[in-house]
Protein backbone atom coordinates (compact mmCIF):
# COMPACT_ATOMS: atom_id res chain seq x y z
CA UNK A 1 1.17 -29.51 -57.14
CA UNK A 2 2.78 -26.04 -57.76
CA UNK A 3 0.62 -25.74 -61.03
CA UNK A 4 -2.61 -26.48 -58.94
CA UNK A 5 -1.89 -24.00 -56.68
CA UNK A 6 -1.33 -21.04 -59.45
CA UNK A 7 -4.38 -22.81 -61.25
CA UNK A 8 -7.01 -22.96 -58.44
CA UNK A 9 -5.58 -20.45 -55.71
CA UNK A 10 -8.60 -20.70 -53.84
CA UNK A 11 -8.89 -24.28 -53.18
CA UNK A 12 -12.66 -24.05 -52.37
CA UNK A 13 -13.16 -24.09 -55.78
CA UNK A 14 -11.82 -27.08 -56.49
CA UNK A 15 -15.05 -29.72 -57.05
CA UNK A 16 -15.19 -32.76 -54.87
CA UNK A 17 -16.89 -34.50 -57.81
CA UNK A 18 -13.54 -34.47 -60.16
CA UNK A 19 -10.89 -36.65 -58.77
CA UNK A 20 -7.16 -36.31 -58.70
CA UNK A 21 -6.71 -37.67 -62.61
CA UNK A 22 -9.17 -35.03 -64.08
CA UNK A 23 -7.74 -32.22 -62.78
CA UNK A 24 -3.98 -33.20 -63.79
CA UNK A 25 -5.75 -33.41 -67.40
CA UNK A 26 -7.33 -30.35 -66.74
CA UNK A 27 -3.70 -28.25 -65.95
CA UNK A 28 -2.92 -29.28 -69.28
CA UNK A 29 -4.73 -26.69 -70.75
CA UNK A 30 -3.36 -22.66 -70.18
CA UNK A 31 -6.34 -21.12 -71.06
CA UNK A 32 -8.21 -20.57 -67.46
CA UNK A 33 -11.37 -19.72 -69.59
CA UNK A 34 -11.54 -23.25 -71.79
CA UNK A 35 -10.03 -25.13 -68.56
CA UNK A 36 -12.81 -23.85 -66.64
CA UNK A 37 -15.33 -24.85 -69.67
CA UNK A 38 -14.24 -28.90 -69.40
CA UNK A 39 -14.35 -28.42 -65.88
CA UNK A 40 -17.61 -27.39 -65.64
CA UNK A 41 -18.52 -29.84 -68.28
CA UNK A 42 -16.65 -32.70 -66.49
CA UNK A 43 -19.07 -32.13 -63.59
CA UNK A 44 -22.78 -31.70 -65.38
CA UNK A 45 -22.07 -34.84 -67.86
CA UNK A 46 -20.13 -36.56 -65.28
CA UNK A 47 -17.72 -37.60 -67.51
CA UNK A 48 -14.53 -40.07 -66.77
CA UNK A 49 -11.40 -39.19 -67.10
CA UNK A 50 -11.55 -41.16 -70.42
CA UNK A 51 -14.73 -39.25 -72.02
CA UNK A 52 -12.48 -35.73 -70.35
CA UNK A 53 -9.48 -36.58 -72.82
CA UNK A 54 -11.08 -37.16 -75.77
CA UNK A 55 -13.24 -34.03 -75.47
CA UNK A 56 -9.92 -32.05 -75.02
CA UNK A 57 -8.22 -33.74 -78.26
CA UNK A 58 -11.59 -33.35 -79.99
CA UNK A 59 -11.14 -29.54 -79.19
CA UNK A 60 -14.94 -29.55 -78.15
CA UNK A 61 -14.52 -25.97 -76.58
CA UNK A 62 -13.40 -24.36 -79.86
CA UNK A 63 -16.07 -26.08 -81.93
CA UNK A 64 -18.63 -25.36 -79.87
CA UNK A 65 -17.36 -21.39 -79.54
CA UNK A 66 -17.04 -21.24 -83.47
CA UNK A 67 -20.75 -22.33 -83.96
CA UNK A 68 -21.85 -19.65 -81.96
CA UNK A 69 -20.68 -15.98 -81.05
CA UNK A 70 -18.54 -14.03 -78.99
CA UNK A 71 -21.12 -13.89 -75.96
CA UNK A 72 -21.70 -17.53 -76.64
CA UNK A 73 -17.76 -18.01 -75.97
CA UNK A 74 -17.68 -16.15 -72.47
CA UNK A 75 -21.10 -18.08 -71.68
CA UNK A 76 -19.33 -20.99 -72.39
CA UNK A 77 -16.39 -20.84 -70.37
CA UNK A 78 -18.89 -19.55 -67.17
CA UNK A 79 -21.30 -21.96 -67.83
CA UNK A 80 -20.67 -25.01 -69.88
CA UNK A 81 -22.74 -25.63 -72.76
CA UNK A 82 -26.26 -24.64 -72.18
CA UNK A 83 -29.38 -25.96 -74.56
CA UNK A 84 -32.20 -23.51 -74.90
CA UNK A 85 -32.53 -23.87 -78.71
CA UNK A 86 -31.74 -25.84 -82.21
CA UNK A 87 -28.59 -24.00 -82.45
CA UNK A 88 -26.81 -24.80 -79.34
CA UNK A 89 -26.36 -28.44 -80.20
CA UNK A 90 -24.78 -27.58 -83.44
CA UNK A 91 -21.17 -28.28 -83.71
CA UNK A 92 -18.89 -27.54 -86.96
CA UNK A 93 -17.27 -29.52 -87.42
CA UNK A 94 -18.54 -33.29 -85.82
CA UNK A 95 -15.69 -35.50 -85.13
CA UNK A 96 -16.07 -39.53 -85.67
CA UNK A 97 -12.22 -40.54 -85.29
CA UNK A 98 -14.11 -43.33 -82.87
CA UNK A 99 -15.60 -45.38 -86.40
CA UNK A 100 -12.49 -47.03 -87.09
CA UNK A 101 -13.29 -45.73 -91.19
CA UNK A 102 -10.14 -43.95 -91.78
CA UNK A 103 -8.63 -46.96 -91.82
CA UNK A 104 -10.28 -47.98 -94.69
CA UNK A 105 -9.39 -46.39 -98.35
CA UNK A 106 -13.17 -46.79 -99.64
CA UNK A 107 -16.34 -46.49 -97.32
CA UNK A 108 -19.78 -46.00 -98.24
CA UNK A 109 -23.06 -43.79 -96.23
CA UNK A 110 -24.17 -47.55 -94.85
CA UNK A 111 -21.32 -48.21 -93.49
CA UNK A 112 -20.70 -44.99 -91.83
CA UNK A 113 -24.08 -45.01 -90.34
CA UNK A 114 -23.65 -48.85 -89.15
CA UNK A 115 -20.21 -47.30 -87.47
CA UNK A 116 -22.24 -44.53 -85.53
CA UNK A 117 -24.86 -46.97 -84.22
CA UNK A 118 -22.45 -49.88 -83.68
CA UNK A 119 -20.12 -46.70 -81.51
CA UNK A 120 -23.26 -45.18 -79.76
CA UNK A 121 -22.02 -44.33 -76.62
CA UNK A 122 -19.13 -42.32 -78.59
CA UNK A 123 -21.58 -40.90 -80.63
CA UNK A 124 -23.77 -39.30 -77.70
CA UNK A 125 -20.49 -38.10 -76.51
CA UNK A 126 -20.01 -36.40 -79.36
CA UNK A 127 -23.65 -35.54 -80.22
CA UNK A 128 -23.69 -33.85 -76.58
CA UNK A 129 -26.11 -33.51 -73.80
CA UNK A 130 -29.92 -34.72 -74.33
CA UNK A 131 -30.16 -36.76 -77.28
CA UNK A 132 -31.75 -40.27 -76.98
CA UNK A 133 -31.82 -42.70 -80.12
CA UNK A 134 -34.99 -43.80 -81.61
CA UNK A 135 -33.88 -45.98 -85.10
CA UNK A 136 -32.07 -46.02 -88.07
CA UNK A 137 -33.09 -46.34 -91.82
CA UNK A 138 -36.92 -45.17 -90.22
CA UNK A 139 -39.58 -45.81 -92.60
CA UNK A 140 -41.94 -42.89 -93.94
CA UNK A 141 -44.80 -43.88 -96.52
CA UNK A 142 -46.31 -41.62 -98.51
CA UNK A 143 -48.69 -41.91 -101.18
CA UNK A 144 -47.27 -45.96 -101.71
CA UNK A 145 -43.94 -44.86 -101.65
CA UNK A 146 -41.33 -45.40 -98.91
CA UNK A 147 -38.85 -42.70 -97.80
CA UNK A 148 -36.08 -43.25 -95.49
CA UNK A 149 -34.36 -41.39 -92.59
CA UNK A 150 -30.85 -42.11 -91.75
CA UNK A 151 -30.88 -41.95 -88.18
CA UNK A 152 -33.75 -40.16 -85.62
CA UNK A 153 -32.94 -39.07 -81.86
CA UNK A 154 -35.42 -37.57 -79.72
CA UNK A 155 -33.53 -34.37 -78.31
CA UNK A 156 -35.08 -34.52 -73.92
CA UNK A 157 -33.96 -31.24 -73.45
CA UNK A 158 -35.36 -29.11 -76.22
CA UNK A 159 -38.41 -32.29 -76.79
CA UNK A 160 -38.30 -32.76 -80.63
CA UNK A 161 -37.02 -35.64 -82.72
CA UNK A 162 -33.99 -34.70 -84.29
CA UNK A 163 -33.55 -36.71 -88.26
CA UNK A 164 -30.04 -36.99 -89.19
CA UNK A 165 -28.78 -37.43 -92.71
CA UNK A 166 -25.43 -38.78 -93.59
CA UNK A 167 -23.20 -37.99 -96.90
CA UNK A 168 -19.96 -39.11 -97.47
CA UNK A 169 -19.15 -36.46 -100.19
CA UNK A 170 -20.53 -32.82 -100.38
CA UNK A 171 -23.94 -31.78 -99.29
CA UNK A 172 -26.35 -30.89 -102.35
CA UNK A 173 -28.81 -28.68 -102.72
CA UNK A 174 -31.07 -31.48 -103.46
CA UNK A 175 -30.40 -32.81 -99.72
CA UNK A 176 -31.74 -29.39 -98.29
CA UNK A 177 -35.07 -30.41 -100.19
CA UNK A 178 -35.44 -34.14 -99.09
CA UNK A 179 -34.81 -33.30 -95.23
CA UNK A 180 -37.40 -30.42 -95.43
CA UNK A 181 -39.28 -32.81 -96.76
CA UNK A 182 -39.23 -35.64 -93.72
CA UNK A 183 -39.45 -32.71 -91.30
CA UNK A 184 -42.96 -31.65 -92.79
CA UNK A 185 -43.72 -34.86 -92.28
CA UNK A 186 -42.58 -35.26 -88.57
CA UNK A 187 -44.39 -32.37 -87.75
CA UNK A 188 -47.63 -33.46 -88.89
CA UNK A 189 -47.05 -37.11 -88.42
CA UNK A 190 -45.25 -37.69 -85.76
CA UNK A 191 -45.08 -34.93 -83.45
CA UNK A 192 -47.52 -35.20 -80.16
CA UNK A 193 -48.55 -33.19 -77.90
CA UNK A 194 -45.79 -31.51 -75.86
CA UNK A 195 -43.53 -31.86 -79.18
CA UNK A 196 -41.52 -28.82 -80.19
CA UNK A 197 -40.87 -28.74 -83.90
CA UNK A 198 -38.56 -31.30 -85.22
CA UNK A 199 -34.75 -30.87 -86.18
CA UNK A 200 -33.06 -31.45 -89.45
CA UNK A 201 -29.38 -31.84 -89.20
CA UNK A 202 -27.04 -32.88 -92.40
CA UNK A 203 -23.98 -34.51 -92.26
CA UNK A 204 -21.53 -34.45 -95.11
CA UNK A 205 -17.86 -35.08 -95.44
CA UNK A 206 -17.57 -31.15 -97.00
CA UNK A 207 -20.62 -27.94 -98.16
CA UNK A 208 -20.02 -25.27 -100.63
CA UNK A 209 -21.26 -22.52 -98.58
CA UNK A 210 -22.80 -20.01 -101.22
CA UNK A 211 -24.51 -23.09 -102.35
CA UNK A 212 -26.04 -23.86 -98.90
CA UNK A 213 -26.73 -19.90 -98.40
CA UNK A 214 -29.28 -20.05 -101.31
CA UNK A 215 -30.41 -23.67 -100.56
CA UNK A 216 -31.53 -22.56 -96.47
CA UNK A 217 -32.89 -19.15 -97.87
CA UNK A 218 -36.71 -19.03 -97.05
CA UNK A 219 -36.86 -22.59 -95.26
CA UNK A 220 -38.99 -22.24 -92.08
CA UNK A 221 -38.01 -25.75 -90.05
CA UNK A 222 -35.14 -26.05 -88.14
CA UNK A 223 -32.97 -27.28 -91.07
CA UNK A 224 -28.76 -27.40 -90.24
CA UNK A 225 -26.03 -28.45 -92.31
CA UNK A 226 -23.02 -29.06 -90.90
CA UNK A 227 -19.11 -30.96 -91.81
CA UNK A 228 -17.88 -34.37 -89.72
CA UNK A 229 -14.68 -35.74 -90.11
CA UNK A 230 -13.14 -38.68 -89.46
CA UNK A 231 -9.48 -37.33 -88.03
CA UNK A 232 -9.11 -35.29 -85.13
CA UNK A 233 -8.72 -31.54 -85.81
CA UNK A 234 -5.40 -30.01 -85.74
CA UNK A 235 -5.33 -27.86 -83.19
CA UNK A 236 -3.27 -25.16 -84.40
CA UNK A 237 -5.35 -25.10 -87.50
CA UNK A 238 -8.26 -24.51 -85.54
CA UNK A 239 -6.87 -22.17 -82.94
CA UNK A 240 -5.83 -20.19 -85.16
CA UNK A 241 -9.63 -20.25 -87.03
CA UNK A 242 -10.58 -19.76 -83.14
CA UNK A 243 -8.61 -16.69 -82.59
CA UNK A 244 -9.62 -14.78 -86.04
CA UNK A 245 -12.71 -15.54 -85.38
CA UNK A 246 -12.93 -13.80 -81.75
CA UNK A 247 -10.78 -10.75 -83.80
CA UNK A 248 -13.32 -10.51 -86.19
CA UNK A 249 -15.89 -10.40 -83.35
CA UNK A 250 -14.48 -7.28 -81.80
């Protein structure tokens, strides 16, 4: 009760939406700036105290910050995470701990994407706000040949289908290529009126990225690559990648 006091001095601004358990998850975390970022977060999402702890563990708040800039970061912490373009549902990197697949020595794309859609609600947690799921494996035939997309969301916020590609090893420069290639063909196919453009997103256990700096270079759609993995982060590794990061920004 002491540290709720020192925490939220003025107890008007405690939220009658969060209950007793999320804010005693909530003093956990020193850092008034990311406490106030879950907390605001806890609220818009409505999230349980479950969904509230594995956001914390997942380190959302540092991911999030070092995907964007330093003005992102303080926007963050005031606001919670805001969509208004491609970028701000980018996170680096994705974590899937939820798939069960570190358990296994071997696993192949399938069964990685059969995890994700067998886990959705996990997934959209960790996808974030706005995304909707459409279909897996999704079917595009061209010239008598059949091309498939790994998984396609439709993203109710920022109105575009969003294609998803999954790689279990590192991302190629060939991979830039083929998802350019199904987001030409979203936007002329599949897009209707009220669509924005469409949303390319790679995931792939690891990127080199000079390779990926050359492979983006002069591609017009709204092409991402970014890393997942299947463990969550360690924190002081990533702090510390947090805190360089907001150095470097200064």
């Amino acid at each position: 009760m002491r540290q709720l006091y020192l925490s939220y001095e003025n107890f008007a601004t405690l939220s009658q939406k969060l209950n007793w358990s999320h804010y005693v998850e909530l003093l956990k975390i020193e850092d008034s700036a990311e406490r106030a970022f879950y907390e605001k977060e806890c609220i818009s999402e409505n999230w349980g105290v479950r969904e509230l702890k594995r956001q914390m563990k997942s380190m959302l708040y540092h991911r999030l910050a070092l995907s964007g800039d330093k003005s992102e970061v303080l926007r963050l912490s005031r606001e919670g995470q805001v969509i208004e373009k491609p970028e701000d549902i980018i996170k680096e990197p994705y974590v899937l701990e939820f798939t069960g697949l570190p358990n296994l020595p071997v696993y192949k794309e399938g069964d990685l994407e059969e995890a994700l859609v067998n886990n959705l609600s996990q997934f959209f947690l960790e996808l974030g706000k706005g995304f909707t799921y459409v279909g897996r494996q999704q079917k595009i035939v061209i010239a008598g040949r059949t091309y498939k997309v790994d998984l396609v969301f439709y993203h109710r916020i920022l109105k575009c289908f969003v294609l998803v590609d999954l790689k279990i090893g590192e991302v190629q420069h060939e991979d830039i290529g083929q998802m350019n290639f199904y987001l030409n063909y979203y936007k002329e196919e599949m897009n209707t009126e009220g669509d924005s453009e469409p949303i390319g997103l790679i995931l792939g256990a690891y990127q080199d990225k000079l390779v990926m700096k050359y492979a983006l270079q002069n591609i017009t759609n709204q092409l991402f690559v970014s890393r997942y993995q299947l463990y969550l982060p360690d924190r002081e590794q990533l702090e510390a990648e947090f805190r360089r990061f907001m150095s470097d920004e200064e």
